[in-house]
N, C-alpha and C. Protein backbone atom coordinates (compact mmCIF):
# COMPACT_ATOMS: atom_id res chain seq x y z
N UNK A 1 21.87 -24.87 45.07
CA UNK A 1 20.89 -24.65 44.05
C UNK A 1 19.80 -25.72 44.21
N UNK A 2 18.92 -25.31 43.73
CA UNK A 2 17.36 -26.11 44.39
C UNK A 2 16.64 -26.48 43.19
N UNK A 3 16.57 -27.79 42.99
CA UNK A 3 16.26 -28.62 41.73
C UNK A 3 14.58 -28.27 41.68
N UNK A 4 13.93 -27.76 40.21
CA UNK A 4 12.67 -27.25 40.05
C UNK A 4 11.96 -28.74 39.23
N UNK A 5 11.40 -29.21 39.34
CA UNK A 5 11.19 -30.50 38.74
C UNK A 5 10.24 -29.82 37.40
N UNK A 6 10.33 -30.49 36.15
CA UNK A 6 9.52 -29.96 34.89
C UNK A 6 8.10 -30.27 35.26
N UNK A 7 7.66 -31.27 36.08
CA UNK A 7 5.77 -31.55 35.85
C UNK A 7 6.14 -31.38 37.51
N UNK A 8 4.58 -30.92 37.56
CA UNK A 8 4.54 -30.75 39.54
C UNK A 8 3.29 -30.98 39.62
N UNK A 9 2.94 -32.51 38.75
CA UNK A 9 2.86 -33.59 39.84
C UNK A 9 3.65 -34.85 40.48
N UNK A 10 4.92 -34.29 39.72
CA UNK A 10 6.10 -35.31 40.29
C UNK A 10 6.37 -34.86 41.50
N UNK A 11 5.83 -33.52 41.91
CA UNK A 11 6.32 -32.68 43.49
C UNK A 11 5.57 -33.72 44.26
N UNK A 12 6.32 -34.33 45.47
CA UNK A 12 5.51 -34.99 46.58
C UNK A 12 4.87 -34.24 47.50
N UNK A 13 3.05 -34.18 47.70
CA UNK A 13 2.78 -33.52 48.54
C UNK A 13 3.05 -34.27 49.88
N UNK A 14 3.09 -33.34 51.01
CA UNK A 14 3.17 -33.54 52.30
C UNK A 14 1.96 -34.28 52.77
N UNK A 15 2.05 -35.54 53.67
CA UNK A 15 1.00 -35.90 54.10
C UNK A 15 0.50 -34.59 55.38
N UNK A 16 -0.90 -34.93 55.04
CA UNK A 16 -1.45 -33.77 56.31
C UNK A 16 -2.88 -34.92 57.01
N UNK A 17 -2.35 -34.96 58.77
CA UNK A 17 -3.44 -35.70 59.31
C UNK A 17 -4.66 -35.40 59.48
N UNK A 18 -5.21 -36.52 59.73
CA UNK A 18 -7.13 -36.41 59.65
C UNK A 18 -7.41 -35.82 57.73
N UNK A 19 -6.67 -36.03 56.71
CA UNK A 19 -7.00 -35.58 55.83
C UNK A 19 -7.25 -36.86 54.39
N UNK A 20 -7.66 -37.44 53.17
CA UNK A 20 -7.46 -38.22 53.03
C UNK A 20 -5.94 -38.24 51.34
N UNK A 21 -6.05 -38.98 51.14
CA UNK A 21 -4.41 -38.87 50.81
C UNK A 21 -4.53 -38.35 48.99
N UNK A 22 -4.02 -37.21 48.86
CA UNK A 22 -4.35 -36.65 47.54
C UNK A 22 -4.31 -37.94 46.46
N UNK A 23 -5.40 -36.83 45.30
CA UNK A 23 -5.50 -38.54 44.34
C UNK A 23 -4.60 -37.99 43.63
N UNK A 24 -4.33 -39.48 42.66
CA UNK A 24 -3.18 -39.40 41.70
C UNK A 24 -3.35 -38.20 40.48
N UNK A 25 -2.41 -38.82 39.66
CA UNK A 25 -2.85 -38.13 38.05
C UNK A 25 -3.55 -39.18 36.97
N UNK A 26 -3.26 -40.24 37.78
CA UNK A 26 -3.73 -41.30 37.05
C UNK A 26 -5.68 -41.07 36.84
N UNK A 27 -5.64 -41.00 37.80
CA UNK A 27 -7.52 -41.41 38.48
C UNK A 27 -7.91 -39.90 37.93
N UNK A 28 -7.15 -38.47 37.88
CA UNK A 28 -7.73 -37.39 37.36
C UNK A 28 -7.61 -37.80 35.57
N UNK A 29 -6.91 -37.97 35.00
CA UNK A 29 -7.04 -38.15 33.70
C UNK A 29 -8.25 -39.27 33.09
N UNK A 30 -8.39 -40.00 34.01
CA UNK A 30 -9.41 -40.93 33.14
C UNK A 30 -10.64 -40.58 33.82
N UNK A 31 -10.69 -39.75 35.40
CA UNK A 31 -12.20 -38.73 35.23
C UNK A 31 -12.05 -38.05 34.21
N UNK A 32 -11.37 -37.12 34.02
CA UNK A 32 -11.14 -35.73 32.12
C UNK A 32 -12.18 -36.69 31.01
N UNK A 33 -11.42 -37.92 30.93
CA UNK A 33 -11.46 -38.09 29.60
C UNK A 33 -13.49 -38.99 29.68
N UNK A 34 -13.49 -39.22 30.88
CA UNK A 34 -15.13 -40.07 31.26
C UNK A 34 -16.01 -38.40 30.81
N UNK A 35 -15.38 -37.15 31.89
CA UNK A 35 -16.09 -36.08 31.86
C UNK A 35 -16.12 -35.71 30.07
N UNK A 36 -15.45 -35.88 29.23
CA UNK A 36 -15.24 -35.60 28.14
C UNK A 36 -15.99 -36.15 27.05
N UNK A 37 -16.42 -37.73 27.45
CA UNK A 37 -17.06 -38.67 26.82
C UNK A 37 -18.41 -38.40 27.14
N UNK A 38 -18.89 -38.55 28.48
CA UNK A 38 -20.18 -38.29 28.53
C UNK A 38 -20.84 -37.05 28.36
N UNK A 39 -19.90 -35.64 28.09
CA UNK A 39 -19.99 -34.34 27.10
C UNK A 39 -20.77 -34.63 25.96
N UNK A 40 -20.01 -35.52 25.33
CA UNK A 40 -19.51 -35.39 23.41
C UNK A 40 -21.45 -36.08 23.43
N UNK A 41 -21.33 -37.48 24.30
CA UNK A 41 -22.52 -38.28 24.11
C UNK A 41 -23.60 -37.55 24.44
N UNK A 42 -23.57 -36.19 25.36
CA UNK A 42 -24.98 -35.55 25.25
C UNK A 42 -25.11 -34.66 24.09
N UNK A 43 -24.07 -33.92 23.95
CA UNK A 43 -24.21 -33.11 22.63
C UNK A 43 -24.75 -34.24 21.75
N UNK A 44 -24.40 -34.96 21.47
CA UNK A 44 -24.35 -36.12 19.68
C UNK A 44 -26.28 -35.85 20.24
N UNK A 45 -26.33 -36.82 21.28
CA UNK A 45 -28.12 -36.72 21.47
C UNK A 45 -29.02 -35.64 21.17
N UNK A 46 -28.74 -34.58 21.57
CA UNK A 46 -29.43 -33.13 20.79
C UNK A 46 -29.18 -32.92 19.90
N UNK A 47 -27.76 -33.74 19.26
CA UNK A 47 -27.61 -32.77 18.14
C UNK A 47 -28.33 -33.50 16.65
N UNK A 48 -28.58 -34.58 17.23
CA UNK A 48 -29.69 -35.83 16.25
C UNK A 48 -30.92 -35.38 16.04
N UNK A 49 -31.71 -34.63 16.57
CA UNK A 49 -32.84 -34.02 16.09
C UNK A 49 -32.66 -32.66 15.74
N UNK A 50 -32.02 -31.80 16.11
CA UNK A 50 -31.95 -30.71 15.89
C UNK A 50 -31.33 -30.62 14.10
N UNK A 51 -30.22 -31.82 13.95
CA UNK A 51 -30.26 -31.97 12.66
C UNK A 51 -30.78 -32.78 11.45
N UNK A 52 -31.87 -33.16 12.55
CA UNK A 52 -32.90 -33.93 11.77
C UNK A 52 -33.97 -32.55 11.37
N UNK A 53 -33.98 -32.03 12.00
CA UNK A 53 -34.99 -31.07 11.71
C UNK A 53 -34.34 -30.15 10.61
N UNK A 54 -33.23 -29.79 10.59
CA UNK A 54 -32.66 -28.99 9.54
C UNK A 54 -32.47 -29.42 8.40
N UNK A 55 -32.57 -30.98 8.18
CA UNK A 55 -31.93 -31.56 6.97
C UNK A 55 -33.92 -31.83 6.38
N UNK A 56 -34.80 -31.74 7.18
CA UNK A 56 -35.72 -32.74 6.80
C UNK A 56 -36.32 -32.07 5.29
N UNK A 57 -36.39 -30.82 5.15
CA UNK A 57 -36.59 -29.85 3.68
C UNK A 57 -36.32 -30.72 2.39
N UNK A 58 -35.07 -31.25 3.08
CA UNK A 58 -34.71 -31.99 1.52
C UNK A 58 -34.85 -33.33 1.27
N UNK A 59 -35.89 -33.93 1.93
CA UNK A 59 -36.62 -35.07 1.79
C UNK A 59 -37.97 -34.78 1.38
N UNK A 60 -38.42 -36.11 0.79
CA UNK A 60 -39.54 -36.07 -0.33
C UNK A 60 -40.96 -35.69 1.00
N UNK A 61 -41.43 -34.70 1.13
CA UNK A 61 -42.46 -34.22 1.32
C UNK A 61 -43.60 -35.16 1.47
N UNK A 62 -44.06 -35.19 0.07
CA UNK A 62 -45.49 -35.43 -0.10
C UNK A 62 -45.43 -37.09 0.51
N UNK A 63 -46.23 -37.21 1.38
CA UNK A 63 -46.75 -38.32 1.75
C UNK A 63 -48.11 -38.79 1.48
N UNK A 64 -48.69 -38.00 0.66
CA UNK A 64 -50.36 -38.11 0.32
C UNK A 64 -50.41 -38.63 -0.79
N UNK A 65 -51.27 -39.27 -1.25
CA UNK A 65 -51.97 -40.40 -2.04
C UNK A 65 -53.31 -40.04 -2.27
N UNK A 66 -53.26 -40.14 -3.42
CA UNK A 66 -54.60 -40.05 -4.34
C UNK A 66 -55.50 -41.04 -3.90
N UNK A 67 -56.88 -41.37 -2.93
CA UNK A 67 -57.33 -42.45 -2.66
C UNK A 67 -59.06 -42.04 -3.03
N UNK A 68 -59.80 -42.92 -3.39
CA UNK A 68 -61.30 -42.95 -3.77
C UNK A 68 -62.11 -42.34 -2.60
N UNK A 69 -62.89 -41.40 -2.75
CA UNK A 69 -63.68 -40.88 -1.46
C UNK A 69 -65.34 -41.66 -1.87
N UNK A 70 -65.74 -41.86 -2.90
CA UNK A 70 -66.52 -42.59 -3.92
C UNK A 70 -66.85 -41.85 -5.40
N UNK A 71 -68.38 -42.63 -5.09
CA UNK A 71 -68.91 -42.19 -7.10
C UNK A 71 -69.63 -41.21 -7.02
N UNK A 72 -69.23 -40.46 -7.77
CA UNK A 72 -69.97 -39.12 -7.95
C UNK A 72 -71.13 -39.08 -7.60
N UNK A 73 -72.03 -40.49 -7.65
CA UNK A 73 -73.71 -39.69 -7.66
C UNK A 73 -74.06 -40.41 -6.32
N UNK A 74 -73.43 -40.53 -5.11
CA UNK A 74 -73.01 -40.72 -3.84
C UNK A 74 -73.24 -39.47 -3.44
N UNK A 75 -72.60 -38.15 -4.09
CA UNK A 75 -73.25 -37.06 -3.38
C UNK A 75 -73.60 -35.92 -4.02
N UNK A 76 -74.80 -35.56 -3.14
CA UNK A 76 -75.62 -34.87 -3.72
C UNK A 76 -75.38 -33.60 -3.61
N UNK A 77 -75.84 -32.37 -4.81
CA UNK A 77 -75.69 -31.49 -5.21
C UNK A 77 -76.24 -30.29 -4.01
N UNK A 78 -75.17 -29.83 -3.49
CA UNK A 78 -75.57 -28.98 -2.17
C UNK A 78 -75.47 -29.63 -1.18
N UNK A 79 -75.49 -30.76 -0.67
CA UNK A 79 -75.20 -31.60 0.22
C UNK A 79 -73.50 -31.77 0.60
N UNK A 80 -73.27 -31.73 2.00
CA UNK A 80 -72.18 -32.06 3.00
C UNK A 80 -72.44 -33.72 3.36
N UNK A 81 -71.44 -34.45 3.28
CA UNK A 81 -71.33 -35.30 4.09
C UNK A 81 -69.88 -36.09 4.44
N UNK A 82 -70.11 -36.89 5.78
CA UNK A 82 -69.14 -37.17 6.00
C UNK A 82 -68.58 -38.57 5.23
N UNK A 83 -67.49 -38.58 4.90
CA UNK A 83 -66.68 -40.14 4.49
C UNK A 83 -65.43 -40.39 5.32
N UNK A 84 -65.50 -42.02 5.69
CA UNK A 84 -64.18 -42.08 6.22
C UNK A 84 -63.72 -43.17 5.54
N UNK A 85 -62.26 -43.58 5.70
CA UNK A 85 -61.28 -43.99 5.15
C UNK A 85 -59.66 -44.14 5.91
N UNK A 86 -59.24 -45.20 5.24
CA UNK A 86 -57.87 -45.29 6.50
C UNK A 86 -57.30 -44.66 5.54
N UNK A 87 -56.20 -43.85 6.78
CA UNK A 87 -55.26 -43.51 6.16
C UNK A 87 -54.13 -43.67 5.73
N UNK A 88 -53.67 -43.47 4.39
CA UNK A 88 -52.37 -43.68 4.18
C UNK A 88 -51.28 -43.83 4.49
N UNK A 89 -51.22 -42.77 5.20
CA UNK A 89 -49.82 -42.27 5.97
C UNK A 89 -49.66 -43.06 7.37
N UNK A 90 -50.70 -44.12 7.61
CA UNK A 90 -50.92 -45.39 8.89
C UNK A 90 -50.67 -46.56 8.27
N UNK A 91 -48.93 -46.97 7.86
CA UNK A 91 -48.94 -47.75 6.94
C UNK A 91 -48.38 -49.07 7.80
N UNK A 92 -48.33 -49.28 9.27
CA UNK A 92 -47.47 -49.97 10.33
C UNK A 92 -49.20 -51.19 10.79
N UNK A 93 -48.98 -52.13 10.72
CA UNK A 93 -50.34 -53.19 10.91
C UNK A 93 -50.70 -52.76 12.62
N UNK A 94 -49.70 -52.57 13.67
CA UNK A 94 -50.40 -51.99 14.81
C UNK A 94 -51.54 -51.07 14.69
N UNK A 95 -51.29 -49.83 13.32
CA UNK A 95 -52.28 -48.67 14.05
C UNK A 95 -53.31 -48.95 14.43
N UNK A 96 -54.12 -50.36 13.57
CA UNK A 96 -55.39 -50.38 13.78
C UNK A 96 -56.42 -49.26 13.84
N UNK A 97 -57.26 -49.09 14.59
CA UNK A 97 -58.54 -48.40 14.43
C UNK A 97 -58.05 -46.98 14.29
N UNK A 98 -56.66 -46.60 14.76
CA UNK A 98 -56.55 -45.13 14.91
C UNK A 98 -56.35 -44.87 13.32
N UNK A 99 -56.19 -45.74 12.31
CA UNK A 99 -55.66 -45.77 11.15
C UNK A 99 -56.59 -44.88 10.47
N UNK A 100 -58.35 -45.34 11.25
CA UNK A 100 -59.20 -44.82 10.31
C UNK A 100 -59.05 -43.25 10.19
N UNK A 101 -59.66 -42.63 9.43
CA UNK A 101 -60.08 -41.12 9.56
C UNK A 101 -61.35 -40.72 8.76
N UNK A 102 -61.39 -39.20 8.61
CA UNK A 102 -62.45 -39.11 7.44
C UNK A 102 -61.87 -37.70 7.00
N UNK A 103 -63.09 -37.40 5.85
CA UNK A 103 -63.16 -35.82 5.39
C UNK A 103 -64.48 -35.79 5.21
N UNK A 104 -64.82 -34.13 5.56
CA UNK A 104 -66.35 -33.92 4.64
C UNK A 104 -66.18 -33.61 3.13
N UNK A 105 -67.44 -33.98 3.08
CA UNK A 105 -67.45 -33.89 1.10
C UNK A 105 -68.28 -32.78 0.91
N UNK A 106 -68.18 -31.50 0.75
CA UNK A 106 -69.13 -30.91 -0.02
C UNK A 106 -69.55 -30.69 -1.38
N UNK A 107 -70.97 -30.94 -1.75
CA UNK A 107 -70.75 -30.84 -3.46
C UNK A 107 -71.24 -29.92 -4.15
N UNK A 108 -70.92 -29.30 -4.84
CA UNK A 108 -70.95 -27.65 -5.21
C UNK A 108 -72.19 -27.64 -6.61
N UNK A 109 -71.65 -28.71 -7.32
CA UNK A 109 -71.97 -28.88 -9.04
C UNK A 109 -71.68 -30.27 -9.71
N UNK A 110 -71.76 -30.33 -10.57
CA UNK A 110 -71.44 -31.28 -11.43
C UNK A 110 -70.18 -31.82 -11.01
N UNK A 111 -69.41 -30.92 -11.02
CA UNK A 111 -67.91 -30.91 -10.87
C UNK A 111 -67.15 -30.25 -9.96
N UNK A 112 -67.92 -29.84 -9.17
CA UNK A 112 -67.58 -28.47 -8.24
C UNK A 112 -67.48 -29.14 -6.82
N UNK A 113 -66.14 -29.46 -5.89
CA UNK A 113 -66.14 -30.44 -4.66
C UNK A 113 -65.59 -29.17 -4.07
N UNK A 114 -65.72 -29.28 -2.66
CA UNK A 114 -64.92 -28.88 -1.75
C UNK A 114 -64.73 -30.38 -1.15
N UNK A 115 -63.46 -30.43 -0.45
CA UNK A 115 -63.35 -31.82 0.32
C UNK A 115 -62.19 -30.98 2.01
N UNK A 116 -63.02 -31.10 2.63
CA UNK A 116 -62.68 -30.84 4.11
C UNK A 116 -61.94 -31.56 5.31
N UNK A 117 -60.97 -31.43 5.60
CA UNK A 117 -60.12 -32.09 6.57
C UNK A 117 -60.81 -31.99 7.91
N UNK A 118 -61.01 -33.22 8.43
CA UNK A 118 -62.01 -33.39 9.96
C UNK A 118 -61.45 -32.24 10.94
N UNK A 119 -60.27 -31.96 10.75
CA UNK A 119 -59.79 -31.42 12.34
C UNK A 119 -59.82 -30.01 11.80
N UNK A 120 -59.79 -29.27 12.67
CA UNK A 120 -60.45 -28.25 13.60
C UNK A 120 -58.97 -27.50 13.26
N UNK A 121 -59.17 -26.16 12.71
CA UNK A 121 -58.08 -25.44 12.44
C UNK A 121 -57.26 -24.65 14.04
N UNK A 122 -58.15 -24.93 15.24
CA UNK A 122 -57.22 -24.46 16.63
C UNK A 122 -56.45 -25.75 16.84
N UNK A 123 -57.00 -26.78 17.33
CA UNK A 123 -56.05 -27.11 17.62
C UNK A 123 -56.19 -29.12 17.40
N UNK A 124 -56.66 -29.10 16.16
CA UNK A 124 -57.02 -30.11 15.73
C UNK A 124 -58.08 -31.53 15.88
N UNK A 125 -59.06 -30.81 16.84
CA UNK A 125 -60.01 -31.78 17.18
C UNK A 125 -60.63 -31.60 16.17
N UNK A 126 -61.72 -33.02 15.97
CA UNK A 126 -62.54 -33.31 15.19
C UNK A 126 -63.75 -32.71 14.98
N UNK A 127 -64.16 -31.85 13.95
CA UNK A 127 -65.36 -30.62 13.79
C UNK A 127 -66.46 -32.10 13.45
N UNK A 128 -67.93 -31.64 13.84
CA UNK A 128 -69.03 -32.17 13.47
C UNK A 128 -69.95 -31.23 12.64
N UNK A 129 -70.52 -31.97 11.73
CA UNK A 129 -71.17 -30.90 10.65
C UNK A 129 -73.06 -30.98 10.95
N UNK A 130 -73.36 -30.01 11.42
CA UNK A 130 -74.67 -29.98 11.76
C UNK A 130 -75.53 -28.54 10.46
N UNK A 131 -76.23 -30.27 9.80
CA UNK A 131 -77.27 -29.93 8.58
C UNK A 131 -77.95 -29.05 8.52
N UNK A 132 -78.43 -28.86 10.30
CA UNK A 132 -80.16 -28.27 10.01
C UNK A 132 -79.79 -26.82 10.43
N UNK A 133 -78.37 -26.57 11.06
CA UNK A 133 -77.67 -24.75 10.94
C UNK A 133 -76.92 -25.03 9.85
N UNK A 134 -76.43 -25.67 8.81
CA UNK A 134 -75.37 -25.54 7.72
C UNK A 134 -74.04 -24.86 8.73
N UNK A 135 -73.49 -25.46 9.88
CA UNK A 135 -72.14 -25.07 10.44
C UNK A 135 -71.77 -26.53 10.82
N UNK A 136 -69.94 -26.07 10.41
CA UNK A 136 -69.25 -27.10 11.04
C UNK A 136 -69.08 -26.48 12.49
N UNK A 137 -69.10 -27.42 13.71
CA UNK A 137 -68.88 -26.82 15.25
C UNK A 137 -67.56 -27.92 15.50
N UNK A 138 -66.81 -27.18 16.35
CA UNK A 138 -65.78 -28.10 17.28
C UNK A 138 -66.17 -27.74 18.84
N UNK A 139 -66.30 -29.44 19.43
CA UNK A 139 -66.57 -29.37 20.78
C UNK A 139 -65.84 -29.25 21.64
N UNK A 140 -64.33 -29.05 20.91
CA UNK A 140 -63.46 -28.73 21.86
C UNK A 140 -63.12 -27.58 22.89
N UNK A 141 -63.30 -26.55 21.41
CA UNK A 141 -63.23 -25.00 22.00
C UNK A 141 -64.56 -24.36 21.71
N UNK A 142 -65.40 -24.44 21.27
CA UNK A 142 -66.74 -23.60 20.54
C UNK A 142 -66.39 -23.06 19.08
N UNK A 143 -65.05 -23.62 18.38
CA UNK A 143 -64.93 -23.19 16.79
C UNK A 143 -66.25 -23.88 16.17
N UNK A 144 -66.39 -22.22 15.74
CA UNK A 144 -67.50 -22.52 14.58
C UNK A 144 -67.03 -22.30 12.91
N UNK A 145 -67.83 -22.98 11.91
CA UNK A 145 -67.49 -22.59 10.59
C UNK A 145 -68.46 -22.71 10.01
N UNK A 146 -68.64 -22.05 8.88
CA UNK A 146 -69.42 -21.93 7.82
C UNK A 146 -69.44 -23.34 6.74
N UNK A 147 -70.87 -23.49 6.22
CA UNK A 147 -70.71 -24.54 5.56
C UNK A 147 -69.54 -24.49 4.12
N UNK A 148 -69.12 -23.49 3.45
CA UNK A 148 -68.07 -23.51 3.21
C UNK A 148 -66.96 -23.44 3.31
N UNK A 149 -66.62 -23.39 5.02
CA UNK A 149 -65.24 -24.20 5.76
C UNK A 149 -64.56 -22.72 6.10
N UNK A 150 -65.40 -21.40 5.80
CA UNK A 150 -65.02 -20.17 6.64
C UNK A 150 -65.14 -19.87 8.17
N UNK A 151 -63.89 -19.76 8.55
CA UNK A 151 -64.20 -19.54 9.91
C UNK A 151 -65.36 -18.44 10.44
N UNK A 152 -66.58 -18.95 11.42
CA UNK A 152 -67.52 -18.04 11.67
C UNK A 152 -67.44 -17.27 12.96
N UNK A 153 -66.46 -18.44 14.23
CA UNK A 153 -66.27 -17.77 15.73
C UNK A 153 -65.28 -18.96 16.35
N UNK A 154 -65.51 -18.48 16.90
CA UNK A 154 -64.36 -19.47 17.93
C UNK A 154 -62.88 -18.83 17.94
N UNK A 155 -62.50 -19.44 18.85
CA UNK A 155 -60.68 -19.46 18.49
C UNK A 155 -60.44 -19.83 17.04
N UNK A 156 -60.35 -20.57 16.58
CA UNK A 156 -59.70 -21.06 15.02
C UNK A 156 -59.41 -19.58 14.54
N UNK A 157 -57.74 -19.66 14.41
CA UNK A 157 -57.12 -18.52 13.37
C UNK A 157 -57.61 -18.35 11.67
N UNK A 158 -58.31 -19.61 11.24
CA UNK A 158 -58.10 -19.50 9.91
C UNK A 158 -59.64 -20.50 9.58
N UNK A 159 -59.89 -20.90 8.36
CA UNK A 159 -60.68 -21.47 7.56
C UNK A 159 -60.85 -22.97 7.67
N UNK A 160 -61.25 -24.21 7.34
CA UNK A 160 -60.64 -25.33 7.66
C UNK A 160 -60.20 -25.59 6.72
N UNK A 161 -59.13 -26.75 6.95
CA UNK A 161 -57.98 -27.12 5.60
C UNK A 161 -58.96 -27.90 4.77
N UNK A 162 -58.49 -27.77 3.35
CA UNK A 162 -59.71 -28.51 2.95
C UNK A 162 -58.19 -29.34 1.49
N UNK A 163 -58.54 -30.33 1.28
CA UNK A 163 -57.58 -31.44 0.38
C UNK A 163 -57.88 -31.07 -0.93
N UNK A 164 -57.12 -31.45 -2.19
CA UNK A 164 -56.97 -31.51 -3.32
C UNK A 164 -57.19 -32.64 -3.74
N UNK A 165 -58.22 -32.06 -4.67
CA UNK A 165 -59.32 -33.17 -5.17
C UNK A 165 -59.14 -33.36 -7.08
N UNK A 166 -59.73 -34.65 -7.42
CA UNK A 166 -59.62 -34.79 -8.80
C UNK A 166 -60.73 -35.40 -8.69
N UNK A 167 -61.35 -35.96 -10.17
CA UNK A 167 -62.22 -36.66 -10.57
C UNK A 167 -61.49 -37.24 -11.54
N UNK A 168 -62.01 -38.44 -11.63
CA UNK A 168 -61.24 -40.00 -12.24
C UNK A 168 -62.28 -40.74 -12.37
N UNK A 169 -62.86 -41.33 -13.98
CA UNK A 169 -63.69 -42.37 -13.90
C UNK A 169 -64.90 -42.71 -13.57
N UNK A 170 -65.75 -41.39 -12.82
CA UNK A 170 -66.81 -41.06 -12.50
C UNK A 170 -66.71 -41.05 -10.93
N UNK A 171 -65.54 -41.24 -9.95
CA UNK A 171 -65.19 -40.82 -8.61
C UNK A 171 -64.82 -40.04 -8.11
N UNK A 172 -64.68 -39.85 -7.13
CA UNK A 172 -64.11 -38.32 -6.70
C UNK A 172 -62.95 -38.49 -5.94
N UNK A 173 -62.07 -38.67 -5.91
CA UNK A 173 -60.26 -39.17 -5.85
C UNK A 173 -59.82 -37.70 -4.84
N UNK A 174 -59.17 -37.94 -3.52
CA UNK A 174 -58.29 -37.15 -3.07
C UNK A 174 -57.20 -37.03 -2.50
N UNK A 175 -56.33 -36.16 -2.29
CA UNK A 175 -54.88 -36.32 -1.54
C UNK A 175 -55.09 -36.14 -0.79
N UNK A 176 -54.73 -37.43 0.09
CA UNK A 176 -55.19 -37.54 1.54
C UNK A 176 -53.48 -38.27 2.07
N UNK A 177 -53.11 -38.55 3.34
CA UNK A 177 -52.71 -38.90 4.42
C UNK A 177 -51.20 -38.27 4.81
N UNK A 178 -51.84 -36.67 4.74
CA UNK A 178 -51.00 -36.06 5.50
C UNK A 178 -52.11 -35.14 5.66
N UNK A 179 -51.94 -34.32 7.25
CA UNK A 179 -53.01 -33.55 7.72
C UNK A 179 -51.83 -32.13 6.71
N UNK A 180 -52.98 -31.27 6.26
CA UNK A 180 -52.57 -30.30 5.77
C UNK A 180 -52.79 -29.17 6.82
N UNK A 181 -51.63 -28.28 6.50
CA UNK A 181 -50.95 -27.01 7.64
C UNK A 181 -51.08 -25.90 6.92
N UNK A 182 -50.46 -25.04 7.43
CA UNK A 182 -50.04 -23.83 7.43
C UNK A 182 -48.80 -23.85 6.43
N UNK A 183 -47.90 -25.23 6.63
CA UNK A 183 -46.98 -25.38 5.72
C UNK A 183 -46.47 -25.34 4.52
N UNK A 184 -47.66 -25.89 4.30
CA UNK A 184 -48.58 -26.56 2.51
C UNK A 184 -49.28 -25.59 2.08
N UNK A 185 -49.55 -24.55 2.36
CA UNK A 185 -50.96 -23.78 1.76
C UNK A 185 -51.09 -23.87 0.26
N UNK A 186 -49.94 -23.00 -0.27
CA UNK A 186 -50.42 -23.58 -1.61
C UNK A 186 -50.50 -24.32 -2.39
N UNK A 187 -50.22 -26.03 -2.00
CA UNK A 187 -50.73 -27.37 -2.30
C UNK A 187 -52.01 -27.18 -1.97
N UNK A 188 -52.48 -27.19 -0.87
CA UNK A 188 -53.75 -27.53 -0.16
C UNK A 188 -54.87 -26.84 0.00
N UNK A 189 -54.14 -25.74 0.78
CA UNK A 189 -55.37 -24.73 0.97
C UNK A 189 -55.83 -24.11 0.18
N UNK A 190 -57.06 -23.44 -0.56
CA UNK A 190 -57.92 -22.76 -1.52
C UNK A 190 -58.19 -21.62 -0.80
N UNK A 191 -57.23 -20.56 -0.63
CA UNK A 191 -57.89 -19.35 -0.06
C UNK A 191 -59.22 -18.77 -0.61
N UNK A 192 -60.04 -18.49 -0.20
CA UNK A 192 -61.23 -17.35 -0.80
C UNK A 192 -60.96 -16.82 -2.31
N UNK A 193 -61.58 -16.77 -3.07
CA UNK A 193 -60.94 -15.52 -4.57
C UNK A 193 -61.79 -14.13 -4.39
């Protein structure tokens, strides 16, 4: 009768020449468990943003701040212009100059603001507002807009984002330092009525 051993890697293999000498079980188990580790450690790495991105809903949003754009009689009635201002949301002493930004101000009335986010509803370059056609232009792509921030040509899918504004004290106060999206609309954006 012919003894079956329970584990077979207790079976001795046969040496075979010119060949090199089978590895243990030792040296395969602690490759398994390396192959196993450096698994788990790539998953964990993807799996850190992917559930950063799923959890982020239920964190506080609003990063914008009510900040002074100026005094009401700064701008004039029918008049566009530009203001800049650092932004909020550049709260790290490196940003330096990138900190700055702006918005246009348009003024409608007494009380009547539009306030316009610089960038460019394609793909966020900075629109320039030219007086003597009443259009905002982007030199990026040829987006054009209307002096009330309607898209007129270009690529741009939509209108430009324009901020939520108050008056305070005889200034004109807005929520500024987060670029407003597609995300936000009805915080931000003022569709047409």
């Amino acid at each position: 009768m012919t003894h079956i051993p329970s584990n077979p890697s207790d079976v001795p293999l046969p040496e075979m020449p010119g060949c090199p000498p089978p590895t243990s079980p030792a040296r395969r188990r602690i490759l398994s468990w390396l192959a196993g580790l450096t698994g788990t450690i790539a998953v964990a790495c993807a799996g850190v943003p992917i559930l950063g991105f799923l959890l982020s809903p239920m964190r506080n949003k609003s990063s914008s701040k009510l900040i002074s754009l100026g005094k009401l009689d700064t701008f004039a009635i029918g008049a566009t212009q530009l203001v800049t201002f650092d932004s909020p949301a550049a709260t790290q002493p490196w940003t330096g100059i990138v900190a700055r930004t702006a918005a246009y101000v348009r003024r409608l009335s007494d009380t009547e603001f539009q306030v316009f986010a610089v960038n460019c509803t394609h793909l966020g370059c900075p629109v320039s507002w030219f007086p003597q056609s009443g259009l905002f232009m982007c030199p990026c792509h040829g987006g054009v807009y209307y002096e009330n921030g309607d898209h007129a040509s270009g690529p741009p899918p939509r209108p430009l984002y324009q901020y939520s504004y108050e008056i305070t004290d005889g200034e004109l106060k807005a929520y500024v330092g987060h670029m407003p999206t597609l995300q936000d609309l009805p915080e931000v954006y003022k569709p047409k009525s």
